[in-house]
PDB file of N, CA and C in Angstrom:
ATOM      1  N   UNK A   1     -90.932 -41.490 -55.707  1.00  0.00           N
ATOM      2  CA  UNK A   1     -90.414 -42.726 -56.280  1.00  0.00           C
ATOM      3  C   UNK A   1     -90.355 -42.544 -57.789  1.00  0.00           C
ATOM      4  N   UNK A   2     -89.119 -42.664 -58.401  1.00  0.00           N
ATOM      5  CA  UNK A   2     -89.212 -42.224 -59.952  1.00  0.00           C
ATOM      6  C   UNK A   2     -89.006 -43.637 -60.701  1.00  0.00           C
ATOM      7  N   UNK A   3     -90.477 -44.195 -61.134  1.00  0.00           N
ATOM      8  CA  UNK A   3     -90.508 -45.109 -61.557  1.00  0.00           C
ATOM      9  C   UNK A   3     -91.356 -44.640 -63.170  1.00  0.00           C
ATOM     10  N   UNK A   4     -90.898 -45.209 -64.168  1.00  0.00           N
ATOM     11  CA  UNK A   4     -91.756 -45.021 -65.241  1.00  0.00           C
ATOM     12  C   UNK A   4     -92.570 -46.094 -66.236  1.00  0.00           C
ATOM     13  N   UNK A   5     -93.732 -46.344 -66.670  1.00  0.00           N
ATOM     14  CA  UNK A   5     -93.732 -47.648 -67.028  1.00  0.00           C
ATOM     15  C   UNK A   5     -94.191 -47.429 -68.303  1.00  0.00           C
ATOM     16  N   UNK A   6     -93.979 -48.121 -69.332  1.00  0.00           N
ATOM     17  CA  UNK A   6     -94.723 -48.790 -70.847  1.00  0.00           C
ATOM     18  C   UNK A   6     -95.037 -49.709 -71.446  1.00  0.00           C
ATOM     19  N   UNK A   7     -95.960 -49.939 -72.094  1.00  0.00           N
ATOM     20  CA  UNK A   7     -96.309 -51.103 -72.622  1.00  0.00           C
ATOM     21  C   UNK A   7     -95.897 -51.746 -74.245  1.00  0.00           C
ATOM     22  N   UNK A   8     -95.222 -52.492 -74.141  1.00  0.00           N
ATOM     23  CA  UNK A   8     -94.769 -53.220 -75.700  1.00  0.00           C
ATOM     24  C   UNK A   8     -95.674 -53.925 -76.017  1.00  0.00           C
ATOM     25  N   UNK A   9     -96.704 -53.916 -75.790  1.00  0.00           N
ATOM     26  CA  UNK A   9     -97.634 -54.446 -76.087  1.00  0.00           C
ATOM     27  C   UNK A   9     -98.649 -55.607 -75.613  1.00  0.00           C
ATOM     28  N   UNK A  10     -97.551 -56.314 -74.609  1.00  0.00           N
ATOM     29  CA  UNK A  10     -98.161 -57.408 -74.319  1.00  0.00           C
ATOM     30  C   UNK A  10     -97.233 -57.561 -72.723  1.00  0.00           C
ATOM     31  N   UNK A  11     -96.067 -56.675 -72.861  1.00  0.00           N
ATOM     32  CA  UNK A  11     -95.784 -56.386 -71.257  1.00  0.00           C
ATOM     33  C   UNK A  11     -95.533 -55.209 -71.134  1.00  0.00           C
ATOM     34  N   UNK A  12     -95.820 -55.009 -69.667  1.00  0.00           N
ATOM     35  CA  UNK A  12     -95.515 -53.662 -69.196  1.00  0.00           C
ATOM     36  C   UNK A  12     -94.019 -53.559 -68.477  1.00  0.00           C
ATOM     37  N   UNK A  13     -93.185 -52.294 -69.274  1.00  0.00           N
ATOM     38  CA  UNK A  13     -91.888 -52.476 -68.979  1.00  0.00           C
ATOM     39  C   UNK A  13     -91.630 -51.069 -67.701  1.00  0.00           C
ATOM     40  N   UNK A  14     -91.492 -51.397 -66.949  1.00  0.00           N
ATOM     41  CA  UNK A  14     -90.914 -50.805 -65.863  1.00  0.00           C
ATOM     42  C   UNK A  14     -89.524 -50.513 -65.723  1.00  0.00           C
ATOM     43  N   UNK A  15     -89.136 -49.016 -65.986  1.00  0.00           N
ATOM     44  CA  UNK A  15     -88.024 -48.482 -65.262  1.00  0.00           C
ATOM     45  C   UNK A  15     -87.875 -47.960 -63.634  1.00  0.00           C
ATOM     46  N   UNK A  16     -86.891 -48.512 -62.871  1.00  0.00           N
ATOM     47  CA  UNK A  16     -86.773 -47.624 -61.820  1.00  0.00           C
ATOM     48  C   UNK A  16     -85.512 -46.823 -61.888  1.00  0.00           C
ATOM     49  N   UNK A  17     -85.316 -45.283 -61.717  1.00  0.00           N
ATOM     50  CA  UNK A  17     -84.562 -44.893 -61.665  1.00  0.00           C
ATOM     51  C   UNK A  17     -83.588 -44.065 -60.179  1.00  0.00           C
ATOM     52  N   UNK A  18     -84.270 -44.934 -59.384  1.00  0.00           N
ATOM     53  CA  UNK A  18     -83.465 -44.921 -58.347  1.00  0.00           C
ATOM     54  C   UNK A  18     -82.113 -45.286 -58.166  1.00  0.00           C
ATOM     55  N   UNK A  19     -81.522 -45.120 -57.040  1.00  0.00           N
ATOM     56  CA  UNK A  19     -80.089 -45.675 -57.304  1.00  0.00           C
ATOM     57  C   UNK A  19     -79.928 -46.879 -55.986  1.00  0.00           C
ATOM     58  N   UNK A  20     -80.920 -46.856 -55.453  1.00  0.00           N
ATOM     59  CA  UNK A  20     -81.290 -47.419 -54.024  1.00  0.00           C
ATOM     60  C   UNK A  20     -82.360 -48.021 -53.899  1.00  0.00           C
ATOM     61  N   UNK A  21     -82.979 -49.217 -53.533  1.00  0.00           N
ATOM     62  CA  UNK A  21     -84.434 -49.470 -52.703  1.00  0.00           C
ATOM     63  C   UNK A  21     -84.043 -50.358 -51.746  1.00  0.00           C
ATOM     64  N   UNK A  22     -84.255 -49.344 -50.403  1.00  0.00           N
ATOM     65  CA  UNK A  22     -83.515 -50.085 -49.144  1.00  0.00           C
ATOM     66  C   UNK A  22     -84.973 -49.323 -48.159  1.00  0.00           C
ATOM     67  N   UNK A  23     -84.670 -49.655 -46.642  1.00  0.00           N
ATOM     68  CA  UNK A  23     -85.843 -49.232 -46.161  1.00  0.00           C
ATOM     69  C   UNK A  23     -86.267 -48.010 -46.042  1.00  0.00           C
ATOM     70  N   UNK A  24     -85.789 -47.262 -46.407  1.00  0.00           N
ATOM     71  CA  UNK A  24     -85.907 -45.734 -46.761  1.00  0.00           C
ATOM     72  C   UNK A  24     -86.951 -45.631 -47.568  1.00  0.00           C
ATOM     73  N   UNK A  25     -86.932 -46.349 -48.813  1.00  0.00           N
ATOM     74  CA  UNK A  25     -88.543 -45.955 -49.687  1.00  0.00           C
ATOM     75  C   UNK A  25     -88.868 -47.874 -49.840  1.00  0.00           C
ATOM     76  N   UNK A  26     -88.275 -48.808 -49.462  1.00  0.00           N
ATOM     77  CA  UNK A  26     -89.262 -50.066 -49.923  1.00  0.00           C
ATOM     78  C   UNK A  26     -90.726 -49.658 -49.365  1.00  0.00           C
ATOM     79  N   UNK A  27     -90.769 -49.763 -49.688  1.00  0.00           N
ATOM     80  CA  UNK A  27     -92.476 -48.999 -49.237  1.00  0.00           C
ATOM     81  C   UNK A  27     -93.277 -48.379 -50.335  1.00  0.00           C
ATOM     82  N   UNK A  28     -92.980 -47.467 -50.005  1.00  0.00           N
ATOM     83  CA  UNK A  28     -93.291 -46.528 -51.264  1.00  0.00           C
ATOM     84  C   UNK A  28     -93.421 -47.101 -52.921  1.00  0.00           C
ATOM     85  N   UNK A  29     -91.960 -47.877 -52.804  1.00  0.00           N
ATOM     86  CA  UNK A  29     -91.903 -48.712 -53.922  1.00  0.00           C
ATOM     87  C   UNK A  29     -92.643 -49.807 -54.493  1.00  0.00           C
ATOM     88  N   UNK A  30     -93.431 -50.345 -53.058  1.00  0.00           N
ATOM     89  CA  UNK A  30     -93.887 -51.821 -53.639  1.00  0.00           C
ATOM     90  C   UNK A  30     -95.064 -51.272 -53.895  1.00  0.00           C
ATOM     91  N   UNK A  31     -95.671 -49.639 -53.050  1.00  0.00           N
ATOM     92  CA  UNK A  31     -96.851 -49.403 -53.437  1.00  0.00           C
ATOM     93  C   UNK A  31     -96.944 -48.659 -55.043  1.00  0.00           C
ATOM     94  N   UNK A  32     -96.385 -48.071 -55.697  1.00  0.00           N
ATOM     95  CA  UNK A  32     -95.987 -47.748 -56.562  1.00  0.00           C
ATOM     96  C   UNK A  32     -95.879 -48.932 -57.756  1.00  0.00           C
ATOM     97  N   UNK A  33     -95.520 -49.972 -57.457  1.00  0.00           N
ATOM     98  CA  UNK A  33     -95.160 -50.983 -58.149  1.00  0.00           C
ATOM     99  C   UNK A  33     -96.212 -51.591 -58.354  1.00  0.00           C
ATOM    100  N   UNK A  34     -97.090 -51.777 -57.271  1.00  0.00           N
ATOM    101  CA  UNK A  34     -98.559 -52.950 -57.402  1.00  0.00           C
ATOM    102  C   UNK A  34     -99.182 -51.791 -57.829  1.00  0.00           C
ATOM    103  N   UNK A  35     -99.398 -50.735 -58.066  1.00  0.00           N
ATOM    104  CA  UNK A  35    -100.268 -49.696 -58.904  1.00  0.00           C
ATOM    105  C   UNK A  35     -99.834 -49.686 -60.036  1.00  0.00           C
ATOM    106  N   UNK A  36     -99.147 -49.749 -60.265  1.00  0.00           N
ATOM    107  CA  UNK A  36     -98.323 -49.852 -62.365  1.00  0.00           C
ATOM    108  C   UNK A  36     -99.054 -50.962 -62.771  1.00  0.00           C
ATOM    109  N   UNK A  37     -98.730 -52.086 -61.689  1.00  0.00           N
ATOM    110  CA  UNK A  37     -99.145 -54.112 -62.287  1.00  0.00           C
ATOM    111  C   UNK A  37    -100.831 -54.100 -62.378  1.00  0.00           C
ATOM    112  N   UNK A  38    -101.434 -52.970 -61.290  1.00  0.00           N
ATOM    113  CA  UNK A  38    -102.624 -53.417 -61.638  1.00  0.00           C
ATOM    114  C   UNK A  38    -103.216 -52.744 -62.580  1.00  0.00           C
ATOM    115  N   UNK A  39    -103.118 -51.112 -62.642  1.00  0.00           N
ATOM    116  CA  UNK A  39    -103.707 -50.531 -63.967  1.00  0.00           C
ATOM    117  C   UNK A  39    -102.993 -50.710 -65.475  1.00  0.00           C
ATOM    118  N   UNK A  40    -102.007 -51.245 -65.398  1.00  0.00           N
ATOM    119  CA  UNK A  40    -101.896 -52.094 -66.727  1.00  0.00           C
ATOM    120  C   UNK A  40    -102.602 -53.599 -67.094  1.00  0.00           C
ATOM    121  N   UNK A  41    -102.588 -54.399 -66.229  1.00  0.00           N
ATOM    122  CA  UNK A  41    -102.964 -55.543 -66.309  1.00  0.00           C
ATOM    123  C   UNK A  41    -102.221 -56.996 -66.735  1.00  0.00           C
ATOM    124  N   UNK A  42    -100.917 -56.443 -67.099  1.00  0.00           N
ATOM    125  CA  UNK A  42     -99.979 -56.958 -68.244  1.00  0.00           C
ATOM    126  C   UNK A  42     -98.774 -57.874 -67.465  1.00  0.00           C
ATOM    127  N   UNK A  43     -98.025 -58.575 -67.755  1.00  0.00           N
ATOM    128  CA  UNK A  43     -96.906 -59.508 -67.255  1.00  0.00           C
ATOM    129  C   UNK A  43     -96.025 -57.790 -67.364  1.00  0.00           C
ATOM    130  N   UNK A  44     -95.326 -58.131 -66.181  1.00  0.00           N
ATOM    131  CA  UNK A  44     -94.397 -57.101 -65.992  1.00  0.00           C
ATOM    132  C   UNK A  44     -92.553 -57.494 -65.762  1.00  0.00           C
ATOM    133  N   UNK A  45     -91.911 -56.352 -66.176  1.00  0.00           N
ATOM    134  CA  UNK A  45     -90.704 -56.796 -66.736  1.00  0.00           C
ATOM    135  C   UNK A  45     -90.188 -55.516 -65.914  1.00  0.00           C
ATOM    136  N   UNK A  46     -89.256 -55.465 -64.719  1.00  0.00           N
ATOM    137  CA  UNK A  46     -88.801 -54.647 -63.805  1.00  0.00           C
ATOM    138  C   UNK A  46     -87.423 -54.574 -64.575  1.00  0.00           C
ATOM    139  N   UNK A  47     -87.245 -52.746 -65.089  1.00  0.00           N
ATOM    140  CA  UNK A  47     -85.513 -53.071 -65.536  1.00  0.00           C
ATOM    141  C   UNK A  47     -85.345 -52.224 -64.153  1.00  0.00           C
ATOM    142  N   UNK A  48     -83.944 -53.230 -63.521  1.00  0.00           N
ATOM    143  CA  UNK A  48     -83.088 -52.902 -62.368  1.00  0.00           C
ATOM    144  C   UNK A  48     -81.526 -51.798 -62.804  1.00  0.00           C
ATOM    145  N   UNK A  49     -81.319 -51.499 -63.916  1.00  0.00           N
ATOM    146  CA  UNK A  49     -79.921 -51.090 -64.675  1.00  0.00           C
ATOM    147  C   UNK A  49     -79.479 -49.898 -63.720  1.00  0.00           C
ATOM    148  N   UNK A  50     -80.503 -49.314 -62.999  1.00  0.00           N
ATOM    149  CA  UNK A  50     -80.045 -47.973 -62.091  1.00  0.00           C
ATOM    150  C   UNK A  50     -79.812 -48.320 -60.911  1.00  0.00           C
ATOM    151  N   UNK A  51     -80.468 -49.642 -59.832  1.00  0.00           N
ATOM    152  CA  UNK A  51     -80.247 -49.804 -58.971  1.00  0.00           C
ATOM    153  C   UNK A  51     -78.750 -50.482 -58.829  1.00  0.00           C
ATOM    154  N   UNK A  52     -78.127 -49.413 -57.595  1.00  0.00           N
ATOM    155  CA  UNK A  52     -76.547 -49.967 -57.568  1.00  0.00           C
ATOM    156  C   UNK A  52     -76.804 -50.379 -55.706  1.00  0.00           C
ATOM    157  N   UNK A  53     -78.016 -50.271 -55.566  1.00  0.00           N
ATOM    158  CA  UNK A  53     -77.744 -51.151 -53.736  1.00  0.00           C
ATOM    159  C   UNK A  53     -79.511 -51.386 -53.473  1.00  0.00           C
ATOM    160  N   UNK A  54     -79.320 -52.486 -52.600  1.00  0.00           N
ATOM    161  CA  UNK A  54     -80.688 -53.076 -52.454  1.00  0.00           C
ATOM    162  C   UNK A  54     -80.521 -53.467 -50.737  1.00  0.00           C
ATOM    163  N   UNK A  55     -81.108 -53.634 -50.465  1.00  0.00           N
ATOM    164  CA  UNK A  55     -80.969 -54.037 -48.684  1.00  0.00           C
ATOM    165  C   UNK A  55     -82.707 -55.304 -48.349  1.00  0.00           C
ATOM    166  N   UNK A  56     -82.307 -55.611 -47.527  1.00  0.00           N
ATOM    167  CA  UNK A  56     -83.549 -56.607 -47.284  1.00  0.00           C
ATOM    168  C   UNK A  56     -84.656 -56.580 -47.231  1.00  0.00           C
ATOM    169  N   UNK A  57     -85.026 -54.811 -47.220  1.00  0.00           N
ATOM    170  CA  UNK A  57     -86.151 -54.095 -47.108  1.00  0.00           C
ATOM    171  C   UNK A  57     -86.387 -53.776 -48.711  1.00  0.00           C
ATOM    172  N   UNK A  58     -85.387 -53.831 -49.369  1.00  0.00           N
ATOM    173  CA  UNK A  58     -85.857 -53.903 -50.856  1.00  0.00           C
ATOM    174  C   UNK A  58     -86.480 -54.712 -51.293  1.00  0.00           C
ATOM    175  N   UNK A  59     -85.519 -55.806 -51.049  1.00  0.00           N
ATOM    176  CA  UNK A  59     -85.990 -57.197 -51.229  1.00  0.00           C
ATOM    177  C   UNK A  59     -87.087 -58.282 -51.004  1.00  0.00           C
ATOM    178  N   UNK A  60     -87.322 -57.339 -49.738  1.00  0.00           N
ATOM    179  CA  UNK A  60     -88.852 -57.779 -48.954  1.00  0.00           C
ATOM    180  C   UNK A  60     -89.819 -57.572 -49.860  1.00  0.00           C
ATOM    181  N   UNK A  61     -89.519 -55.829 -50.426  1.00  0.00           N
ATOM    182  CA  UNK A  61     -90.923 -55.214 -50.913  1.00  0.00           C
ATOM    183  C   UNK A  61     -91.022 -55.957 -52.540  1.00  0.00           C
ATOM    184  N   UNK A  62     -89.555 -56.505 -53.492  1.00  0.00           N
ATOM    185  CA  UNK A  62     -90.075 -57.390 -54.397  1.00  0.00           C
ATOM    186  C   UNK A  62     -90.596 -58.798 -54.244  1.00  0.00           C
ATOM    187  N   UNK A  63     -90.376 -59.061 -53.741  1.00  0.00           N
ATOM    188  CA  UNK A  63     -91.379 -60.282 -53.166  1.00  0.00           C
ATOM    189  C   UNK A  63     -92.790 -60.239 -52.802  1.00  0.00           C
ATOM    190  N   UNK A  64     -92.680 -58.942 -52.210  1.00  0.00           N
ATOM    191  CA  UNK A  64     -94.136 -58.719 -51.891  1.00  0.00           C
ATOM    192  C   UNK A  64     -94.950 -58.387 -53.248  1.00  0.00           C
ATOM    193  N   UNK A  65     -94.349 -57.428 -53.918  1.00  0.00           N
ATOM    194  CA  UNK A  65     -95.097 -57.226 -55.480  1.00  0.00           C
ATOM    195  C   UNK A  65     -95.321 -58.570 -56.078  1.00  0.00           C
ATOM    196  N   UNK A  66     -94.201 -59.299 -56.140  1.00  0.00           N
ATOM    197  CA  UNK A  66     -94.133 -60.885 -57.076  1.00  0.00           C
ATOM    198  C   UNK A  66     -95.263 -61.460 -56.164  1.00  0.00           C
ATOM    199  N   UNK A  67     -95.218 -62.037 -54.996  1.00  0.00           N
ATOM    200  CA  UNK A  67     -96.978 -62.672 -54.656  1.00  0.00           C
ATOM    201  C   UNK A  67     -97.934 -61.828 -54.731  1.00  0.00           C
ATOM    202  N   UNK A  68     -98.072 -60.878 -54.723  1.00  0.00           N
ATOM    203  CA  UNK A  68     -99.023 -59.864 -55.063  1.00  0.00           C
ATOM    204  C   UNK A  68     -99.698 -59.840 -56.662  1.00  0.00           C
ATOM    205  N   UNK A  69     -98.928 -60.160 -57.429  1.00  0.00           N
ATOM    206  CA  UNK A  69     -99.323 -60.329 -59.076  1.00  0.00           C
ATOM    207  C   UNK A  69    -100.532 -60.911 -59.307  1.00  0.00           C
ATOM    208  N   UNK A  70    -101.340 -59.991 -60.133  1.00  0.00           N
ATOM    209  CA  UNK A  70    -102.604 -60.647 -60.473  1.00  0.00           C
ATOM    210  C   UNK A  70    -102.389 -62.453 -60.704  1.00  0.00           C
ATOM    211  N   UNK A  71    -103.222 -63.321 -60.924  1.00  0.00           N
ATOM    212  CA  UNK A  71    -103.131 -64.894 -61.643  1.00  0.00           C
ATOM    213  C   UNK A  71    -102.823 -64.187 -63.087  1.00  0.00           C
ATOM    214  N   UNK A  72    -101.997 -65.319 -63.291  1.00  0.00           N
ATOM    215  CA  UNK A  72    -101.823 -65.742 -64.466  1.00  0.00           C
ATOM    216  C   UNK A  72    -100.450 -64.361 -65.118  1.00  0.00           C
ATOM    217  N   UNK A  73    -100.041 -63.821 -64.356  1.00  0.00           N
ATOM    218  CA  UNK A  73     -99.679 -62.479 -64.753  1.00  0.00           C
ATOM    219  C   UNK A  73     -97.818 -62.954 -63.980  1.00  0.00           C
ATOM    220  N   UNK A  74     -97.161 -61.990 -64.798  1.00  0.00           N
ATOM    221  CA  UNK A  74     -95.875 -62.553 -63.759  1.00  0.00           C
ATOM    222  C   UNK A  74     -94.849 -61.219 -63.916  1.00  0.00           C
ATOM    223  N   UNK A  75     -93.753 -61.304 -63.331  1.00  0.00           N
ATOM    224  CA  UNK A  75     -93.134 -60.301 -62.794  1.00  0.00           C
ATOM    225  C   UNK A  75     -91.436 -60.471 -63.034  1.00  0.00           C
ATOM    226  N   UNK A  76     -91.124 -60.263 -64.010  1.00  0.00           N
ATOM    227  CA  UNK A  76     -89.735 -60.574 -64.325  1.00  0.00           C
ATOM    228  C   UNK A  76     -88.401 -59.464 -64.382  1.00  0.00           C
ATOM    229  N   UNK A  77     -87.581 -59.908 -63.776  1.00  0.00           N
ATOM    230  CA  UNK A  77     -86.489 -58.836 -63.504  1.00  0.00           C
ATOM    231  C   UNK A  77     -85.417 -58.764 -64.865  1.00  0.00           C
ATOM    232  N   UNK A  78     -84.832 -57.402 -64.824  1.00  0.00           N
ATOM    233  CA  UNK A  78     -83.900 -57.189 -65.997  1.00  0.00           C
ATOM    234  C   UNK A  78     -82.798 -56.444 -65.616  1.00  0.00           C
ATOM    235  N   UNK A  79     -81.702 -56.868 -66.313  1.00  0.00           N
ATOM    236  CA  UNK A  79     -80.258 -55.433 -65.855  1.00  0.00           C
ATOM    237  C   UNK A  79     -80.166 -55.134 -64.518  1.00  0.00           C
ATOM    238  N   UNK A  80     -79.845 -56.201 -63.900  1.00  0.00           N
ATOM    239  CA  UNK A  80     -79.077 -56.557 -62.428  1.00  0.00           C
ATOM    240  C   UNK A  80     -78.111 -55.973 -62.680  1.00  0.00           C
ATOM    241  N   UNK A  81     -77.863 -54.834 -61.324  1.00  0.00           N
ATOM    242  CA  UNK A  81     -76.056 -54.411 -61.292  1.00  0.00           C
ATOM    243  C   UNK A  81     -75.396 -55.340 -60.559  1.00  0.00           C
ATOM    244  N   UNK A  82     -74.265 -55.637 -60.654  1.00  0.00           N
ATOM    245  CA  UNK A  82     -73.413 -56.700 -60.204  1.00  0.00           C
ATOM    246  C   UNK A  82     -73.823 -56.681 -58.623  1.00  0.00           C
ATOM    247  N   UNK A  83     -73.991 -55.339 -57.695  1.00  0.00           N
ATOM    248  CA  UNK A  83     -74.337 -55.559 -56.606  1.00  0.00           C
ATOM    249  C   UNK A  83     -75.670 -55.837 -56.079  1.00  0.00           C
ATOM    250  N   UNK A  84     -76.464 -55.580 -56.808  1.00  0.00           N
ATOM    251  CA  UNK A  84     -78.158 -56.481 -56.466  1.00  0.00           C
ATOM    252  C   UNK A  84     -77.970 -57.607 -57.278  1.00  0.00           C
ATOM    253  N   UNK A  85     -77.220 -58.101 -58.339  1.00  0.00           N
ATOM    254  CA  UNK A  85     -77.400 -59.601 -58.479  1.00  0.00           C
ATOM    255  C   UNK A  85     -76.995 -60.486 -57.365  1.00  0.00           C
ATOM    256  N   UNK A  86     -75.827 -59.797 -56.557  1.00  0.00           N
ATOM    257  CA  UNK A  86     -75.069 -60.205 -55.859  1.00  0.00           C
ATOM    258  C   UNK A  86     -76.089 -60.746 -54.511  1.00  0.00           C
ATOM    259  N   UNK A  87     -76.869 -59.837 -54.477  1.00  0.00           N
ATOM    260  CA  UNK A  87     -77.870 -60.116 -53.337  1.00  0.00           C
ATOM    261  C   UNK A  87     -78.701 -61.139 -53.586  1.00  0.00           C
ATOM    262  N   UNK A  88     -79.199 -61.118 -54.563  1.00  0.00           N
ATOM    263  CA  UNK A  88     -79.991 -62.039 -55.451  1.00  0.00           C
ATOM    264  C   UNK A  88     -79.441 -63.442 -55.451  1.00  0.00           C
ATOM    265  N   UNK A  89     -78.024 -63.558 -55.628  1.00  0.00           N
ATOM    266  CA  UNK A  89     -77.649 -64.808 -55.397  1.00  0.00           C
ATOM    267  C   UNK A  89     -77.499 -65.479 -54.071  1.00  0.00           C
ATOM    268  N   UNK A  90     -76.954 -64.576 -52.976  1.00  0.00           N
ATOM    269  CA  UNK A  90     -76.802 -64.891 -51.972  1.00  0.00           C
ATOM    270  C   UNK A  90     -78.196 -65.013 -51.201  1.00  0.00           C
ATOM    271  N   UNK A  91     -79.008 -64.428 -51.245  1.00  0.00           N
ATOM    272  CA  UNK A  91     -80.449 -64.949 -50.587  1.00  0.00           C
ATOM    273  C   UNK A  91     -81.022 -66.107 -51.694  1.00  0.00           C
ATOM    274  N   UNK A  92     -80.526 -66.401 -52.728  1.00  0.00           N
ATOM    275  CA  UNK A  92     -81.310 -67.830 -53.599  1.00  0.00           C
ATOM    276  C   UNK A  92     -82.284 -66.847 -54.116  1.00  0.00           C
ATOM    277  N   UNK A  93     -83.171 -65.764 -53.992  1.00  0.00           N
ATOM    278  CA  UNK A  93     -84.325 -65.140 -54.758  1.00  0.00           C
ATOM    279  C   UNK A  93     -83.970 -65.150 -56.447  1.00  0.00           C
ATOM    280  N   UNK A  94     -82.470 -65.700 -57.000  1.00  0.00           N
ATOM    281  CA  UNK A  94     -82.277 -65.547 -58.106  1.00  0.00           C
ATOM    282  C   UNK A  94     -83.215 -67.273 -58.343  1.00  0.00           C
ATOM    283  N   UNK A  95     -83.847 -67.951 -57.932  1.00  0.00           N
ATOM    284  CA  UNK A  95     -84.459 -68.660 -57.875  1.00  0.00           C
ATOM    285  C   UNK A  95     -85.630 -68.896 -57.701  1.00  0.00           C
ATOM    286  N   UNK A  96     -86.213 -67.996 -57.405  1.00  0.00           N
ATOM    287  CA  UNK A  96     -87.839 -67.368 -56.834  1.00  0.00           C
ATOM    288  C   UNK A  96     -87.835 -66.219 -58.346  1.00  0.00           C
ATOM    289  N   UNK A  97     -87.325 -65.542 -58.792  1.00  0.00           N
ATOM    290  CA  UNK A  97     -87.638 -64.394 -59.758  1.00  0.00           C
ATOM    291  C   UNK A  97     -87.158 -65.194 -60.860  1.00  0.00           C
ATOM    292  N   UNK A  98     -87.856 -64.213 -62.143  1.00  0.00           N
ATOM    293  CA  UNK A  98     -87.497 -64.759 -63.150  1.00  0.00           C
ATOM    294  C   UNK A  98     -86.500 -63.637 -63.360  1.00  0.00           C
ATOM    295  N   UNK A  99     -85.147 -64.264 -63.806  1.00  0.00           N
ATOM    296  CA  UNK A  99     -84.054 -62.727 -63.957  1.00  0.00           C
ATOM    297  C   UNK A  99     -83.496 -62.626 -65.575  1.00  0.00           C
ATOM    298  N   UNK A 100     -83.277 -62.315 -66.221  1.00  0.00           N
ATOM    299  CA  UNK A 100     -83.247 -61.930 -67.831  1.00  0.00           C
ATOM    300  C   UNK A 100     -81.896 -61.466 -67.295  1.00  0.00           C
ATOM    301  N   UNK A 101     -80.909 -61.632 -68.313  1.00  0.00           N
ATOM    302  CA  UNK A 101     -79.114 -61.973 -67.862  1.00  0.00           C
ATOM    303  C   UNK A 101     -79.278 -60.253 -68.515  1.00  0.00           C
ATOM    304  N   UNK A 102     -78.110 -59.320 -67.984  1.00  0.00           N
ATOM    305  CA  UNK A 102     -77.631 -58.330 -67.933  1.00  0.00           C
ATOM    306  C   UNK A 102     -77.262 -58.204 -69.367  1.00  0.00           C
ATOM    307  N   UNK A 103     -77.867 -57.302 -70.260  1.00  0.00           N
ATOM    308  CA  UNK A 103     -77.653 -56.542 -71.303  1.00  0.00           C
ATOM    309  C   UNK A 103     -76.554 -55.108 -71.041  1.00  0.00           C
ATOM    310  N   UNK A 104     -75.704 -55.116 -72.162  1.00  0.00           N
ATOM    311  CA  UNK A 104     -74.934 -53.702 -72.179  1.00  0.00           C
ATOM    312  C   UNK A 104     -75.804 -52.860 -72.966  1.00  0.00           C
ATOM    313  N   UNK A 105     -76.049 -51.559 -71.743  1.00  0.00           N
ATOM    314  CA  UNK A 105     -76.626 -50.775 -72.247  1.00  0.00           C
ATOM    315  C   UNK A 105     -76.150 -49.030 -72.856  1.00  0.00           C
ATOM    316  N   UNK A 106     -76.499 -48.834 -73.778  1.00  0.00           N
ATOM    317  CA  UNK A 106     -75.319 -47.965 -74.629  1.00  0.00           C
ATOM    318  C   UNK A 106     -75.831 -46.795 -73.758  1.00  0.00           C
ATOM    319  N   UNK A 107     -77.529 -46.214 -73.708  1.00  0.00           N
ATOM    320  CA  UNK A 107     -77.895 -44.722 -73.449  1.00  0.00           C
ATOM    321  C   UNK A 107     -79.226 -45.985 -72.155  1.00  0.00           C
ATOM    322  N   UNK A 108     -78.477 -44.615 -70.777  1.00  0.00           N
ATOM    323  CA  UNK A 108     -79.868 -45.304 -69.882  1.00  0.00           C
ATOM    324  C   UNK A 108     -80.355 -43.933 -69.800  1.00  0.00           C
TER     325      UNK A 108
END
């Protein structure tokens, strides 16, 4: 799972550079994901800019990270590709996540 994470100080910013999280690795991913959230400790900020397909098994496993979040700690999405926003809208989860509107990005 090629996920990388850093801290700005006060959140921990998560890249995934997958091009996919469908049931093939949701798994892998959410475990990967709740290990970043907990040994940082920090509100976390998921950039999505690489994912170009998501399936329900993706979707499952962010949800599962988002109730999973320490208290007081939260889990916010960034750089939706038009086709996981797309999902996002159509299941309403763009309503359950916090989503930060799509930045143009010059160098990913």
């Amino acid at each position: 799972m090629n996920l990388t994470a850093a801290n700005d100080g006060k959140t921990t910013i998560i890249i995934t550079r997958e091009t996919r999280i469908d049931a093939v690795n949701a798994t892998q991913f959410k475990d990967v994901m709740r290990e970043i959230i907990n040994d940082h400790g920090k509100p976390a900020l998921l950039d999505l800019r690489y994912v170009d397909f998501m399936d329900s098994s993706g979707l499952g496993a962010l949800v599962a990270v988002h109730k999973a979040m320490p208290p007081g700690l939260s889990l916010t999405l960034a750089n939706m590709t038009p086709n996981v926003e797309r999902v996002f809208k159509l299941t309403r989860m763009d309503s359950v996540f916090q989503v930060l509107p799509t930045q143009q990005q010059e160098n990913g």
